[in-house]
PDB file of N, CA and C in Angstrom:
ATOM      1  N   UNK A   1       8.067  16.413  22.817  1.00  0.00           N
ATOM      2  CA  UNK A   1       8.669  15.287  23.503  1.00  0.00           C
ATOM      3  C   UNK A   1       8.116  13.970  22.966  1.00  0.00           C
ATOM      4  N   UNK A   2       6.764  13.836  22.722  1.00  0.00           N
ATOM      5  CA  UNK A   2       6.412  12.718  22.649  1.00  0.00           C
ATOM      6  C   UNK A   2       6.428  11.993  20.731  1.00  0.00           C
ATOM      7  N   UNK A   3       6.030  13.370  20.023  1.00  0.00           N
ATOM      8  CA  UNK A   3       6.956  13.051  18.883  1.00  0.00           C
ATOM      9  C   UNK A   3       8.332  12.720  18.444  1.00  0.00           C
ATOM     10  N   UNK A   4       9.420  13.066  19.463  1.00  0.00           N
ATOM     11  CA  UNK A   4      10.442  12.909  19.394  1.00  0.00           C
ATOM     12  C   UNK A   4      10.906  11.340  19.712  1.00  0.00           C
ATOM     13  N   UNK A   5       9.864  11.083  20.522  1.00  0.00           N
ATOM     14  CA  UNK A   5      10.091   9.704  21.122  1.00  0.00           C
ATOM     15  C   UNK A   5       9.764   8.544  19.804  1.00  0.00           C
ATOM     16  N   UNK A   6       8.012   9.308  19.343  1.00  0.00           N
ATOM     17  CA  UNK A   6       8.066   8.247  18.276  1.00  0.00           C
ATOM     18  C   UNK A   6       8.322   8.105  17.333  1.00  0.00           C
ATOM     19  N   UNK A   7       9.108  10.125  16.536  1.00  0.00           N
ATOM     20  CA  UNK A   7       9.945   9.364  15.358  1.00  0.00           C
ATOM     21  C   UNK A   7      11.388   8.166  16.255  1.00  0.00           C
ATOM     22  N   UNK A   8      11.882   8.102  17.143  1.00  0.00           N
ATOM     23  CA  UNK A   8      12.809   7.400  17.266  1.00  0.00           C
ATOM     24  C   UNK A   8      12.500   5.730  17.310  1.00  0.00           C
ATOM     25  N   UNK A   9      11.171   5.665  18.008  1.00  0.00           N
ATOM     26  CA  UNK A   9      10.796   4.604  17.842  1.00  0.00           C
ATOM     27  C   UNK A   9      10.682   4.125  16.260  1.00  0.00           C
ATOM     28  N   UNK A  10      10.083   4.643  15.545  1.00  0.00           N
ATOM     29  CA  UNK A  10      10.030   4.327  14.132  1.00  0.00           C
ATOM     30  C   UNK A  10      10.735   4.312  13.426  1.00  0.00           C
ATOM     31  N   UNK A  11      11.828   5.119  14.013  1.00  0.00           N
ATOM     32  CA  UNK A  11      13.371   4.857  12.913  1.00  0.00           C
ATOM     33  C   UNK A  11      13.928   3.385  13.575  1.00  0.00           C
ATOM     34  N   UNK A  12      13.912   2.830  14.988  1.00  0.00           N
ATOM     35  CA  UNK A  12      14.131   1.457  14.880  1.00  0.00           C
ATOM     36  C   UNK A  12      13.610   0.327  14.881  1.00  0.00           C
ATOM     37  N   UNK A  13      12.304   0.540  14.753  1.00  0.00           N
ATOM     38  CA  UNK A  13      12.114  -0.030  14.217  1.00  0.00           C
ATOM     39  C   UNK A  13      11.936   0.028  12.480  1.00  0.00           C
ATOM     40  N   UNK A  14      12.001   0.469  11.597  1.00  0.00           N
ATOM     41  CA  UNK A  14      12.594   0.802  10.401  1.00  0.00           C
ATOM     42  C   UNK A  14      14.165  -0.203  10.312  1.00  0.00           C
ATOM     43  N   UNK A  15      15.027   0.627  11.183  1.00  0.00           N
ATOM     44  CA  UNK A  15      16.563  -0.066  11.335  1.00  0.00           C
ATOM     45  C   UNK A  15      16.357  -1.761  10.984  1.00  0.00           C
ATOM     46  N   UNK A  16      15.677  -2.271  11.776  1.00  0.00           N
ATOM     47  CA  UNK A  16      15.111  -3.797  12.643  1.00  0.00           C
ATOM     48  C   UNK A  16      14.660  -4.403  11.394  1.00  0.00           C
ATOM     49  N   UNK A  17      13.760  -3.364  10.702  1.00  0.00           N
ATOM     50  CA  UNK A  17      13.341  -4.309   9.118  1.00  0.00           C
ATOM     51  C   UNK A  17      14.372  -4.246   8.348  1.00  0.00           C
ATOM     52  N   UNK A  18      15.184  -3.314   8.231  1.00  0.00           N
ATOM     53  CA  UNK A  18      16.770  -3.669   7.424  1.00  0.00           C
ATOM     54  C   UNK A  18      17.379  -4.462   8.126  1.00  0.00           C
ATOM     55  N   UNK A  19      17.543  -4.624   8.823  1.00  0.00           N
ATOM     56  CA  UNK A  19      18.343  -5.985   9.455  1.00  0.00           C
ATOM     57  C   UNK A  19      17.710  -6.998   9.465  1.00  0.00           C
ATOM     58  N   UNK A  20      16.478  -7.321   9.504  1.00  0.00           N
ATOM     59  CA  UNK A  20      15.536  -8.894   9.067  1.00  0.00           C
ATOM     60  C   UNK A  20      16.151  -9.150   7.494  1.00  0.00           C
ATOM     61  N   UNK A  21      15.824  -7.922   6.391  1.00  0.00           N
ATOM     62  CA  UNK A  21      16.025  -7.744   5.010  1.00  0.00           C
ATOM     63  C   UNK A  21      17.417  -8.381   4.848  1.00  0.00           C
ATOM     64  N   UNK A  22      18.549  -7.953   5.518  1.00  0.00           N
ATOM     65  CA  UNK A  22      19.584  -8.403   5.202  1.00  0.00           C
ATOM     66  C   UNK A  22      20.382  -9.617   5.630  1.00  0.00           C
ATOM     67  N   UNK A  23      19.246  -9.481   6.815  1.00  0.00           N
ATOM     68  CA  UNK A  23      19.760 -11.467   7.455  1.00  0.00           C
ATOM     69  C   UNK A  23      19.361 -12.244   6.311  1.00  0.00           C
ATOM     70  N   UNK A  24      17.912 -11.500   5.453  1.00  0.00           N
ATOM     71  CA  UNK A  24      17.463 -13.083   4.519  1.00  0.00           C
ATOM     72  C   UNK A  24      18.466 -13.011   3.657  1.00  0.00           C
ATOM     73  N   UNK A  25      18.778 -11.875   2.859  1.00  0.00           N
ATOM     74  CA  UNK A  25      19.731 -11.668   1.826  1.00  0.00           C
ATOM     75  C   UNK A  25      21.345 -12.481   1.865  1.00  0.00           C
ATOM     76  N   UNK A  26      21.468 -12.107   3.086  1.00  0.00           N
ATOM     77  CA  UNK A  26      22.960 -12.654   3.540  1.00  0.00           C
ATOM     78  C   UNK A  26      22.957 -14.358   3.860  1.00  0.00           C
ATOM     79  N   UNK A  27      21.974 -14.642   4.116  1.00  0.00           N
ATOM     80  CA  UNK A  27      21.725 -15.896   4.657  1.00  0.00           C
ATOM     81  C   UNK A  27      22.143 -16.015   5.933  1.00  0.00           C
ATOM     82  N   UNK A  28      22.275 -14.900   6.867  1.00  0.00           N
ATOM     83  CA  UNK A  28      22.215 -15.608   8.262  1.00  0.00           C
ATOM     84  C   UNK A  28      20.961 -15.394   9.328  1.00  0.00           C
ATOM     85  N   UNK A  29      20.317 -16.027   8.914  1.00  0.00           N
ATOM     86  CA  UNK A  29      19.069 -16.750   9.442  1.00  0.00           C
ATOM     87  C   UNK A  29      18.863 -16.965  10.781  1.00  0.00           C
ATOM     88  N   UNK A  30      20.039 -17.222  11.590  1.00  0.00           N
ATOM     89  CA  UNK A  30      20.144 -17.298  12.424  1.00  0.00           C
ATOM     90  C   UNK A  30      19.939 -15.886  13.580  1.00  0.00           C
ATOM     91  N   UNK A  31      19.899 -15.196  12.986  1.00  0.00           N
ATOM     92  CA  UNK A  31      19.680 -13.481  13.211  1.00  0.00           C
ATOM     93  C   UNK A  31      18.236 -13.392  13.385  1.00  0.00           C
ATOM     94  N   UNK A  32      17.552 -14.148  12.507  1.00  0.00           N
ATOM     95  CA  UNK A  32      16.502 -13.292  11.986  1.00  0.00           C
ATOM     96  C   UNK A  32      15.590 -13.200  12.845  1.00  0.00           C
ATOM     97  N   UNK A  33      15.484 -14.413  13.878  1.00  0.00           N
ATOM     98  CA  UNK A  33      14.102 -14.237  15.129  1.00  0.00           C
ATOM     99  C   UNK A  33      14.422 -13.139  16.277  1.00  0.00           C
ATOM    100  N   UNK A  34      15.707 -13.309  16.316  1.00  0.00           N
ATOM    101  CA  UNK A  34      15.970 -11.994  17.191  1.00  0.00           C
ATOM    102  C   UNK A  34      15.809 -10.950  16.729  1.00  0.00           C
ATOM    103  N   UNK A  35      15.769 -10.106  15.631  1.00  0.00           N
ATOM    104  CA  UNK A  35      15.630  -9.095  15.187  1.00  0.00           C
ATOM    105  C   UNK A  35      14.522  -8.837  14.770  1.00  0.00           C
ATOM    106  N   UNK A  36      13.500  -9.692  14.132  1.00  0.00           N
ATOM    107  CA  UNK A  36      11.784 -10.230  14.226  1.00  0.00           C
ATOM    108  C   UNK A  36      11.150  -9.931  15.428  1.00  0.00           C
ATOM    109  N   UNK A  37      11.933 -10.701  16.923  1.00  0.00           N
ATOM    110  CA  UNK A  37      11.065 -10.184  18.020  1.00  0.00           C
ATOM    111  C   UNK A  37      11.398  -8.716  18.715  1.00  0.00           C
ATOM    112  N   UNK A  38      12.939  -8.128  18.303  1.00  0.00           N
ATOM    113  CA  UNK A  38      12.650  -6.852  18.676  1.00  0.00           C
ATOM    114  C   UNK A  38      11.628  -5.810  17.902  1.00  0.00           C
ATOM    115  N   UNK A  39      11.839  -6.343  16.759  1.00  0.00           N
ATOM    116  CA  UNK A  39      10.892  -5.386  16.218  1.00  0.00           C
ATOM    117  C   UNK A  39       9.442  -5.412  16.043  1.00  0.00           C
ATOM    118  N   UNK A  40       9.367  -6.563  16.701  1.00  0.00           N
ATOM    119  CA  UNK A  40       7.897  -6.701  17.078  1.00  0.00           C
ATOM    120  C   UNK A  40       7.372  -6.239  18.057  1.00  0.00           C
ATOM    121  N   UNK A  41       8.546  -6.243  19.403  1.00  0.00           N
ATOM    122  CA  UNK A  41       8.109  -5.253  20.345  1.00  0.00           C
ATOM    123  C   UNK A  41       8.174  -3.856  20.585  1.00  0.00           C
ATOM    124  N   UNK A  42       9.121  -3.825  19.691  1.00  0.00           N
ATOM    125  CA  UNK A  42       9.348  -1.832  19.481  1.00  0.00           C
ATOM    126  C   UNK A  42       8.159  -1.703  18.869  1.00  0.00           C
ATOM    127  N   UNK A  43       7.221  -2.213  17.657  1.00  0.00           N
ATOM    128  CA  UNK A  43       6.155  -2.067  17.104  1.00  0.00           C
ATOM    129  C   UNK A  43       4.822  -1.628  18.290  1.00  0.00           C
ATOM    130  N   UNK A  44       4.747  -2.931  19.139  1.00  0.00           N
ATOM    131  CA  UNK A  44       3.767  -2.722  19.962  1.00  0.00           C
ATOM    132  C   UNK A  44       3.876  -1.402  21.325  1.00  0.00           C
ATOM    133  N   UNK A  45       5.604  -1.194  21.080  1.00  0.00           N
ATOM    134  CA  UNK A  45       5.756   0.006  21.983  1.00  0.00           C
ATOM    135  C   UNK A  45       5.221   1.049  21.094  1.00  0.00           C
ATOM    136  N   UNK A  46       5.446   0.904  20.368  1.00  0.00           N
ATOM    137  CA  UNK A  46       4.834   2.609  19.169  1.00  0.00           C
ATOM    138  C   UNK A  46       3.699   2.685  19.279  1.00  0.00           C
ATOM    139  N   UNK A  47       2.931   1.544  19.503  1.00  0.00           N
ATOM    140  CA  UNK A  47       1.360   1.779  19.397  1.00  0.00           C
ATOM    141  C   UNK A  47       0.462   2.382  21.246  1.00  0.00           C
ATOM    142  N   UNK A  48       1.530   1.428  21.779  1.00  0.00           N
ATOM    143  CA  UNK A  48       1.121   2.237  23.129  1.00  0.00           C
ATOM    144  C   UNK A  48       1.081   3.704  23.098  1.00  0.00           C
ATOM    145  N   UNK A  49       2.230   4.031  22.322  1.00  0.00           N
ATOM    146  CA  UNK A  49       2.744   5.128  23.363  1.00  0.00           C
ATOM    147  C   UNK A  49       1.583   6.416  22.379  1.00  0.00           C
ATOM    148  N   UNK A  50       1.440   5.593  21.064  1.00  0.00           N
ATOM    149  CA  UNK A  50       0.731   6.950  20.211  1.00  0.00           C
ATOM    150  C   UNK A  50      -0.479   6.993  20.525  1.00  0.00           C
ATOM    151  N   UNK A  51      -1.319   5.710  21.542  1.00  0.00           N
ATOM    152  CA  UNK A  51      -2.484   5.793  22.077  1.00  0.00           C
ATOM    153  C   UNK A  51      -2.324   6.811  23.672  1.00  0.00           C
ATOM    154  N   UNK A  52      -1.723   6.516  24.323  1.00  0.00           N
ATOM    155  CA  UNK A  52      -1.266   7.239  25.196  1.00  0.00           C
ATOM    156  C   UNK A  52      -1.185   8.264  24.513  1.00  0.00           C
ATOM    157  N   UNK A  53      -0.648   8.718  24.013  1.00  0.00           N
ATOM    158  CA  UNK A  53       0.055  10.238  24.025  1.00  0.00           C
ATOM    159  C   UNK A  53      -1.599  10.962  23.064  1.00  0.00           C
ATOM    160  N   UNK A  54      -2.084  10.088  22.496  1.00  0.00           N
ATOM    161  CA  UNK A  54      -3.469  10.694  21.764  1.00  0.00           C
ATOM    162  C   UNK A  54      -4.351  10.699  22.759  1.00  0.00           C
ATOM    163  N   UNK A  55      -4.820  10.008  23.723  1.00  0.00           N
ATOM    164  CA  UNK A  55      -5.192   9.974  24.462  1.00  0.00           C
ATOM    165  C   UNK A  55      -5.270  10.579  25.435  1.00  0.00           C
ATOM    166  N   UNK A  56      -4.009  11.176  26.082  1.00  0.00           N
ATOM    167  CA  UNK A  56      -3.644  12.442  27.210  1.00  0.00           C
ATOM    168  C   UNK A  56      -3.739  13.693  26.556  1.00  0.00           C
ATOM    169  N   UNK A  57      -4.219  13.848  25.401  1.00  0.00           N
ATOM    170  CA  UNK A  57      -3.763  15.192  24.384  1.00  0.00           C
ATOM    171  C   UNK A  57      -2.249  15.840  24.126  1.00  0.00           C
ATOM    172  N   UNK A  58      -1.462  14.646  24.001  1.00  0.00           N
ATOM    173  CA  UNK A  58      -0.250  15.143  23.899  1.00  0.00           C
ATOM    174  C   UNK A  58       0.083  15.300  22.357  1.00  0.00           C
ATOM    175  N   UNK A  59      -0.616  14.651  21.929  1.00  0.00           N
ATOM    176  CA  UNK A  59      -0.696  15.117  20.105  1.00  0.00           C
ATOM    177  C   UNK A  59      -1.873  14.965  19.890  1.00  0.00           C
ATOM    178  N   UNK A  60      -2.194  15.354  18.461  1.00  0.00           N
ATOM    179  CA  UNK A  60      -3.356  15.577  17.770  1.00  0.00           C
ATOM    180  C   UNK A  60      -3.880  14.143  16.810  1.00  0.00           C
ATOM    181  N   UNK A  61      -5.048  14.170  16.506  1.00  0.00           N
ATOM    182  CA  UNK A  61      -5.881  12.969  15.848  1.00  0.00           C
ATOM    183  C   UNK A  61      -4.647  13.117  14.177  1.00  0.00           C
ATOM    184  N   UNK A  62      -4.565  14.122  13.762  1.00  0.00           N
ATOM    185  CA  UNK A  62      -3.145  13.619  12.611  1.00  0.00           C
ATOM    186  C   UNK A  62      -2.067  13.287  12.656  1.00  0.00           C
ATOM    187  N   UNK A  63      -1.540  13.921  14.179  1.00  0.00           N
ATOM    188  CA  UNK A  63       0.095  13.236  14.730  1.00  0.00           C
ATOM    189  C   UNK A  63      -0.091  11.870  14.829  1.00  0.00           C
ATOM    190  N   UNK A  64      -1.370  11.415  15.767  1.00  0.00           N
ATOM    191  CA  UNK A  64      -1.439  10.253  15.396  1.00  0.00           C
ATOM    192  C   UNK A  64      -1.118   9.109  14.397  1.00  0.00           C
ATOM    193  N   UNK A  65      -2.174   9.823  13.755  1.00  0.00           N
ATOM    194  CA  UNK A  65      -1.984   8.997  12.273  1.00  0.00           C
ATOM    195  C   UNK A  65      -0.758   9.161  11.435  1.00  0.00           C
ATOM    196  N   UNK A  66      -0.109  10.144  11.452  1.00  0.00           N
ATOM    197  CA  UNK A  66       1.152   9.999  11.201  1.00  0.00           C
ATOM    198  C   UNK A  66       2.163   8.952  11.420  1.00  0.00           C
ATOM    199  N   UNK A  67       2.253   9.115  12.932  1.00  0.00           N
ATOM    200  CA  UNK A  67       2.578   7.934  13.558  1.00  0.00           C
ATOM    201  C   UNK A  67       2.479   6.404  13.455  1.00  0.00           C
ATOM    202  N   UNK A  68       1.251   6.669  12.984  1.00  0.00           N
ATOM    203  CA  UNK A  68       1.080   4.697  12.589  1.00  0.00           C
ATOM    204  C   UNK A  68       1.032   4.436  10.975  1.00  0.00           C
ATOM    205  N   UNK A  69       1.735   5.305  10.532  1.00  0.00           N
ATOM    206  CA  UNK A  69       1.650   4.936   8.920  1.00  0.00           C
ATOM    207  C   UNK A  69       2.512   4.425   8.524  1.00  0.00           C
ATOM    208  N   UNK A  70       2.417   3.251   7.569  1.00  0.00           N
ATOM    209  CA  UNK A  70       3.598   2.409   7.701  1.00  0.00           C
ATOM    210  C   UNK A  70       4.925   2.724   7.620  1.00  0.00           C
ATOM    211  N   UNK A  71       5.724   1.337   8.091  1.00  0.00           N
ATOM    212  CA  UNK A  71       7.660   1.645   8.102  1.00  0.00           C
ATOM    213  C   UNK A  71       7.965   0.775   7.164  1.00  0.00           C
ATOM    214  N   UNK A  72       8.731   1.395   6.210  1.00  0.00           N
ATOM    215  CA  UNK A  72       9.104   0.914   4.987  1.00  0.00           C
ATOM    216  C   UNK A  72      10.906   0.557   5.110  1.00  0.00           C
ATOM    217  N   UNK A  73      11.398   1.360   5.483  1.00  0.00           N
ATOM    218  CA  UNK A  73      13.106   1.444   5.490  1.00  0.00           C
ATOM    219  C   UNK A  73      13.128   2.385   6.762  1.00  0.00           C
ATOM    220  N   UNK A  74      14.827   2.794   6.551  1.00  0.00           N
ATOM    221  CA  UNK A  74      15.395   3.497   7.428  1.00  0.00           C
ATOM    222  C   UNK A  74      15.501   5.164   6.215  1.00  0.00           C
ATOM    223  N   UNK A  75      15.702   4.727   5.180  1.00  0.00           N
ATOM    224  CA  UNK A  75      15.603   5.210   4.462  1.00  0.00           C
ATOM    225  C   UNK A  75      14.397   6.337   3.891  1.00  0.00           C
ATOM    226  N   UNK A  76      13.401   5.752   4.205  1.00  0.00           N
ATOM    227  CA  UNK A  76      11.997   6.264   4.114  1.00  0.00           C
ATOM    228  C   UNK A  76      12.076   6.854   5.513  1.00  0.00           C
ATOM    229  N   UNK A  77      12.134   6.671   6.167  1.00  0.00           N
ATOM    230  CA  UNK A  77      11.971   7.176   7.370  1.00  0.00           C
ATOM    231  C   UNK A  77      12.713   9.036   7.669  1.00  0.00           C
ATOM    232  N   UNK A  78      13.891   8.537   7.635  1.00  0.00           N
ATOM    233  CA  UNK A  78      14.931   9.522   7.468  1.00  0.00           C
ATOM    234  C   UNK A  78      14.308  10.575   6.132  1.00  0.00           C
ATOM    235  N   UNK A  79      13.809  10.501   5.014  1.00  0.00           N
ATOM    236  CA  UNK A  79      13.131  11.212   4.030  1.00  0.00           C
ATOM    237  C   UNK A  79      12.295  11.995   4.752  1.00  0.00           C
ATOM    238  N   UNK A  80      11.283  11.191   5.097  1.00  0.00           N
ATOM    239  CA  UNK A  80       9.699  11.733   5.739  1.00  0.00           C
ATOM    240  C   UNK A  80      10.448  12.451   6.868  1.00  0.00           C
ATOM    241  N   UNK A  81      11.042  11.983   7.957  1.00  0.00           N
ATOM    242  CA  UNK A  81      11.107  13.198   9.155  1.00  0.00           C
ATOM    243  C   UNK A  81      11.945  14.225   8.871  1.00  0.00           C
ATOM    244  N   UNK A  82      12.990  14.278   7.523  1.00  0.00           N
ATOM    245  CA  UNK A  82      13.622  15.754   6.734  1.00  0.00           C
ATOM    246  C   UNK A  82      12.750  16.689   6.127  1.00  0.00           C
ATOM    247  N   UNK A  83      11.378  16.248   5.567  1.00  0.00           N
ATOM    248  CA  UNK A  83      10.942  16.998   5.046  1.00  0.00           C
ATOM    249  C   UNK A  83       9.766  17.856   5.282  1.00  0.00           C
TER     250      UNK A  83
END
């Protein structure tokens, strides 16, 4: 359950950095703080929840770290949780 939660968290935020990426690209700028502060707070939700959930023993000291290793794309993301 609680992995499930945070690959989802990490795929949107993943999503959130392609959409910052393509507001700059596209030039609408006007996008970009909104999509900056969601993904700033989906960020700080990921970190709760992988302290929590490490914390209650709902995963292990490597799920953890799994968990907080960086988000590159949606792309990367989708790779790593196929394989």
């Amino acid at each position: 359950m609680f992995l499930e939660r945070i690959n989802l968290i990490r795929r949107l935020i993943a999503a959130l950095g392609d959409a910052l990426d393509m507001a700059r690209e596209t030039g609408t700028l006007d996008r970009f703080p909104d999509f900056y502060e969601l993904r700033e707070k989906a960020a700080k939700d990921l970190g709760e929840m992988v302290r929590t959930a490490y914390n209650n023993g709902g995963i292990t000291e490597a799920q953890a770290q799994s968990a907080m290793r960086p988000i590159y794309s949606t792309a990367n993301e989708a790779q790593h949780t196929s394989a």
